[in-house]
Protein backbone atom coordinates (compact mmCIF):
# COMPACT_ATOMS: atom_id res chain seq x y z
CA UNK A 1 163.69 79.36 24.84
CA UNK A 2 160.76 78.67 22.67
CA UNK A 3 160.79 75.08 23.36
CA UNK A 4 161.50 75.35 27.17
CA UNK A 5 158.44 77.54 27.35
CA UNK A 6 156.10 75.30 25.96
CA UNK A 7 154.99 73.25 28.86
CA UNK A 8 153.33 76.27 30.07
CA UNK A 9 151.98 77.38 27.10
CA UNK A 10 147.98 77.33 27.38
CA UNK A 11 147.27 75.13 23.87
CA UNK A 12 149.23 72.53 26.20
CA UNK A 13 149.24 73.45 29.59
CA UNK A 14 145.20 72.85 29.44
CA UNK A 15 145.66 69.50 27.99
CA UNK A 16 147.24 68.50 31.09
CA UNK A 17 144.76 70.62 32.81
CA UNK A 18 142.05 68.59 31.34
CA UNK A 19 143.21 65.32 31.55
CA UNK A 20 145.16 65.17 35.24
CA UNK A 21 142.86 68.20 36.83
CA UNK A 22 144.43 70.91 38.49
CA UNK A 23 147.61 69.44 40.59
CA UNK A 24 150.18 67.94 38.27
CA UNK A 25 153.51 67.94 37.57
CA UNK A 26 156.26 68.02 35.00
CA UNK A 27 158.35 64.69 35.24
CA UNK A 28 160.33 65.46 32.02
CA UNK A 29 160.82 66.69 28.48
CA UNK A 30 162.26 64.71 25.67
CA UNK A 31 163.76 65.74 22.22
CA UNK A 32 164.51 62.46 20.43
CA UNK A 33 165.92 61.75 16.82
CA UNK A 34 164.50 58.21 15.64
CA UNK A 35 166.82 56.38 13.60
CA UNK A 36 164.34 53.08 12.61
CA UNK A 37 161.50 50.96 14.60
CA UNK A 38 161.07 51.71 17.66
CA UNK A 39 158.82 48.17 19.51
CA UNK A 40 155.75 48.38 21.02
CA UNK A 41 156.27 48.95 25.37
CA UNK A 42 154.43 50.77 27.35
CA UNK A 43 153.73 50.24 31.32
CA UNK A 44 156.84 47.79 32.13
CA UNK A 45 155.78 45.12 34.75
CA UNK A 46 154.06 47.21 37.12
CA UNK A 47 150.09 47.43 36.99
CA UNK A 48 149.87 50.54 39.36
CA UNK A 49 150.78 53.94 37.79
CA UNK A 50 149.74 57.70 38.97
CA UNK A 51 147.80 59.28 36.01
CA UNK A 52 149.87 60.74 33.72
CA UNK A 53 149.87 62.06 29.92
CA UNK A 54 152.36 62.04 27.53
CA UNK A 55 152.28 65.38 24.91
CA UNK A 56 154.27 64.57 21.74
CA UNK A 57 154.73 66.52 18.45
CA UNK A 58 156.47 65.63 15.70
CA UNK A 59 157.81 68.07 12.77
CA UNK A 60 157.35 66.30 9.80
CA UNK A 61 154.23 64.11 8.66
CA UNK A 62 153.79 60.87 9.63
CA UNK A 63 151.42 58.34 8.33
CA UNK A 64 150.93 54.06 9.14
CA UNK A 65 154.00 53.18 7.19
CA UNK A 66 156.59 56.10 7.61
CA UNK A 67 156.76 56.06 11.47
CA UNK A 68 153.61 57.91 13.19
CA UNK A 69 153.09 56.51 16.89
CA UNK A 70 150.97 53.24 16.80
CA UNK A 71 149.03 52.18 19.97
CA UNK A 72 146.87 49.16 21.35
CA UNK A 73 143.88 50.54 22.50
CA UNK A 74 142.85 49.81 26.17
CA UNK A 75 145.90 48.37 26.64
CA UNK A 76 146.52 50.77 29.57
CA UNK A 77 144.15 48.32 31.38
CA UNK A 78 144.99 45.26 32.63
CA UNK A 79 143.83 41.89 32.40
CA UNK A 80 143.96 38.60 34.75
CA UNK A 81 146.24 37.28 33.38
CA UNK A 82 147.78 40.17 31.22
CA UNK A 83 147.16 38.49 27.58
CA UNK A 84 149.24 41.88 26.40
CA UNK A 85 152.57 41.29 28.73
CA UNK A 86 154.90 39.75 25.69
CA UNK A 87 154.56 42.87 24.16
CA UNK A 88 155.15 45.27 27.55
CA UNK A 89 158.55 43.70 27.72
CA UNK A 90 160.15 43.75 24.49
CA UNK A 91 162.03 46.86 24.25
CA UNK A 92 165.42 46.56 23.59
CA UNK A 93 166.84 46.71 20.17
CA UNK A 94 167.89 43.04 19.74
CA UNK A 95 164.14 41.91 19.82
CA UNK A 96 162.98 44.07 16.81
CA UNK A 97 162.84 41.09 14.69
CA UNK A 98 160.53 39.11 17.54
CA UNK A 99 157.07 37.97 16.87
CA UNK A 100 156.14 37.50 20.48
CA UNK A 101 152.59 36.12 18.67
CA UNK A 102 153.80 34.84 15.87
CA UNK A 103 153.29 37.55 13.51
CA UNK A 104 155.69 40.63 12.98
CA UNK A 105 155.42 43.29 15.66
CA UNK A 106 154.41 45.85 12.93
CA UNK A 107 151.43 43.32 11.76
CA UNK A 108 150.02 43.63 15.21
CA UNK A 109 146.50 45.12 15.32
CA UNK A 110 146.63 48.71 16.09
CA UNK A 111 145.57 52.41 15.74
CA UNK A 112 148.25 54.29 13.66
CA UNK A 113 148.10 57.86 15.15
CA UNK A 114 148.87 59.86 11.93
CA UNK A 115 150.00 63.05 12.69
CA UNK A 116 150.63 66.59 10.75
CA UNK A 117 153.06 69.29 12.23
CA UNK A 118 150.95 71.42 14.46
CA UNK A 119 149.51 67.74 15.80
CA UNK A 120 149.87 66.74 18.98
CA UNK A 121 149.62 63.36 20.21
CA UNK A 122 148.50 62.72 23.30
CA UNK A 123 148.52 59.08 25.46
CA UNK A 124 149.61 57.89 28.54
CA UNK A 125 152.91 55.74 29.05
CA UNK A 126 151.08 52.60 30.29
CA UNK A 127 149.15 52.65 26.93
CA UNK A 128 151.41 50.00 24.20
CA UNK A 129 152.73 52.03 21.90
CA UNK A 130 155.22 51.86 18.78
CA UNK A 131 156.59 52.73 15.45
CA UNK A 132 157.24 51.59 12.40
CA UNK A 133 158.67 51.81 8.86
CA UNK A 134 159.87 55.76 9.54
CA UNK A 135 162.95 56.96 8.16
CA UNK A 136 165.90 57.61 10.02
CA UNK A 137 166.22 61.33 11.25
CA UNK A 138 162.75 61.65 12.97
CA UNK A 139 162.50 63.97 15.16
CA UNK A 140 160.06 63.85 18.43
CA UNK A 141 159.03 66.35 21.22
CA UNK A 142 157.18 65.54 24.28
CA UNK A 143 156.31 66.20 27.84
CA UNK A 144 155.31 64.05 30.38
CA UNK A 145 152.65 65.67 33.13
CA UNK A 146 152.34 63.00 35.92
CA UNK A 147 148.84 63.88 38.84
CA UNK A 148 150.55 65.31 41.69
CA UNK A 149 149.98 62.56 44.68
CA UNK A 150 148.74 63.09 47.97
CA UNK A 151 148.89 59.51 49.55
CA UNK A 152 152.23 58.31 51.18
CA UNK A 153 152.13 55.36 49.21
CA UNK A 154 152.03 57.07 46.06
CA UNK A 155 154.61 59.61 46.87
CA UNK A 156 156.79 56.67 47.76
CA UNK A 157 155.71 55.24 44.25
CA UNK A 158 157.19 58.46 42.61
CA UNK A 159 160.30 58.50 45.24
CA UNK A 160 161.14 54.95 43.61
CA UNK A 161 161.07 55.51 40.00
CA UNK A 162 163.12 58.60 40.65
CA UNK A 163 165.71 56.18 42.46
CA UNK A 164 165.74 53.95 39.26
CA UNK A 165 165.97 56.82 36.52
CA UNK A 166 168.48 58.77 35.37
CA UNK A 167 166.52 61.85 34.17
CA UNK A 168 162.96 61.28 35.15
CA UNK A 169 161.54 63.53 38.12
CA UNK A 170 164.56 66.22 37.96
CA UNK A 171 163.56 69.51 37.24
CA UNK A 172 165.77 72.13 35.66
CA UNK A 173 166.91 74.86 37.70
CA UNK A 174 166.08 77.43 35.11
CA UNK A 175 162.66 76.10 35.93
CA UNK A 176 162.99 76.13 39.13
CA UNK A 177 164.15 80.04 38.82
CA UNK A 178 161.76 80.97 36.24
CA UNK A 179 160.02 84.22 35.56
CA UNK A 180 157.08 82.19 34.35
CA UNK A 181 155.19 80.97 37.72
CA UNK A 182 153.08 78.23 35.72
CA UNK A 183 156.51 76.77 34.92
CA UNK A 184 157.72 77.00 38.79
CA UNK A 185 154.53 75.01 39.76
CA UNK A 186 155.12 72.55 37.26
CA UNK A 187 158.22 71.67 39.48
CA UNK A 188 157.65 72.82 42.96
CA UNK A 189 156.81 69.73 43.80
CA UNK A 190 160.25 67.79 42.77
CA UNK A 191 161.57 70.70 44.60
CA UNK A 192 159.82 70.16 47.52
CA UNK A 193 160.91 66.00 47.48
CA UNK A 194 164.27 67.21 47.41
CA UNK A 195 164.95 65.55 43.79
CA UNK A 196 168.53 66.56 42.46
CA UNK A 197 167.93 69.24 39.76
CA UNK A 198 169.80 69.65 36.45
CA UNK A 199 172.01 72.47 35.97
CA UNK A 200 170.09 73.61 32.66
């Protein structure tokens, strides 16, 4: 319960608030337990993206070398050509050992995100991130608040990567039903797409 009721919770909620203004969305939450690297992606092949932010917290320290969140920044901006596209594209497991410049994906220059439990770390998706030398066992929570769109072409946009995902843009129905109505605005919007909800 504690964990479910966090997106509305006002130390995060206003992040979002901040950040995306007041019309946004919840597109997901994520609980993950890192097991080793995870390589730098962020963005995939497609330069258009609605804002959104990712809110992660971790609950054990994290510093350069034992797995806190590294990023490239302005890499959420793209250039002509994309200089940064080698490293969009490598994310599957077999490729941890690429050098897609020559160098070893953790020797890239970056901005290691150290973090503290009670941090949270805050980016958005398009932005190349990654992480290395952790541990196995980490554990990671975030949200993802996406700007609620108002042009066709964007709600089409959404209506696609729902069509490719497997999680992404389904809501809950026990936030759908909730008491809390910050929570039921977070989704009303899936709702009102007709996205298929989870029966959580």
């Amino acid at each position: 319960p504690l964990m479910a009721s966090l997106v509305a919770d006002d130390r995060i909620y206003s992040i979002g608030e901040g950040l995306l203004g007041p019309d946004f969305f919840l597109d997901v939450t994520e609980g993950w337990r890192h097991t080793g690297t995870t390589t730098w992606h962020g963005g995939g092949r497609f330069a258009e993206r609605l804002p959104d932010i990712k809110i992660s917290f971790y609950i054990e320290p994290l510093i350069r070398d034992t797995g806190c969140l590294r990023v490239v920044p302005g890499s959420h901006i793209r250039g002509e050509p994309d200089l940064l596209e080698p490293l969009r594209v490598v994310t599957d497991t077999a490729a941890q050992d690429s050098k897609p410049y020559g160098v070893p994906q953790s020797e890239l220059p970056s901005v290691a995100l150290e973090s503290r439990p009670g941090d949270v770390v805050v980016f958005t998706e398009s932005l190349l991130h990654a992480s290395f030398g952790g541990s196995a066992g980490r554990y990671q929570h975030a949200m993802t608040y996406v700007q609620t769109p108002v042009q066709e072409k964007d709600i089409a946009q959404v209506r696609g990567s729902y069509e490719r995902s497997k999680y992404s843009y389904r809501p809950c129905k026990s936030s759908i039903n909730s008491d809390n109505p910050r929570i039921r605005k977070l989704v009303a919007p899936l709702v009102e797409w007709g996205f298929e909800a989870h029966d959580i």
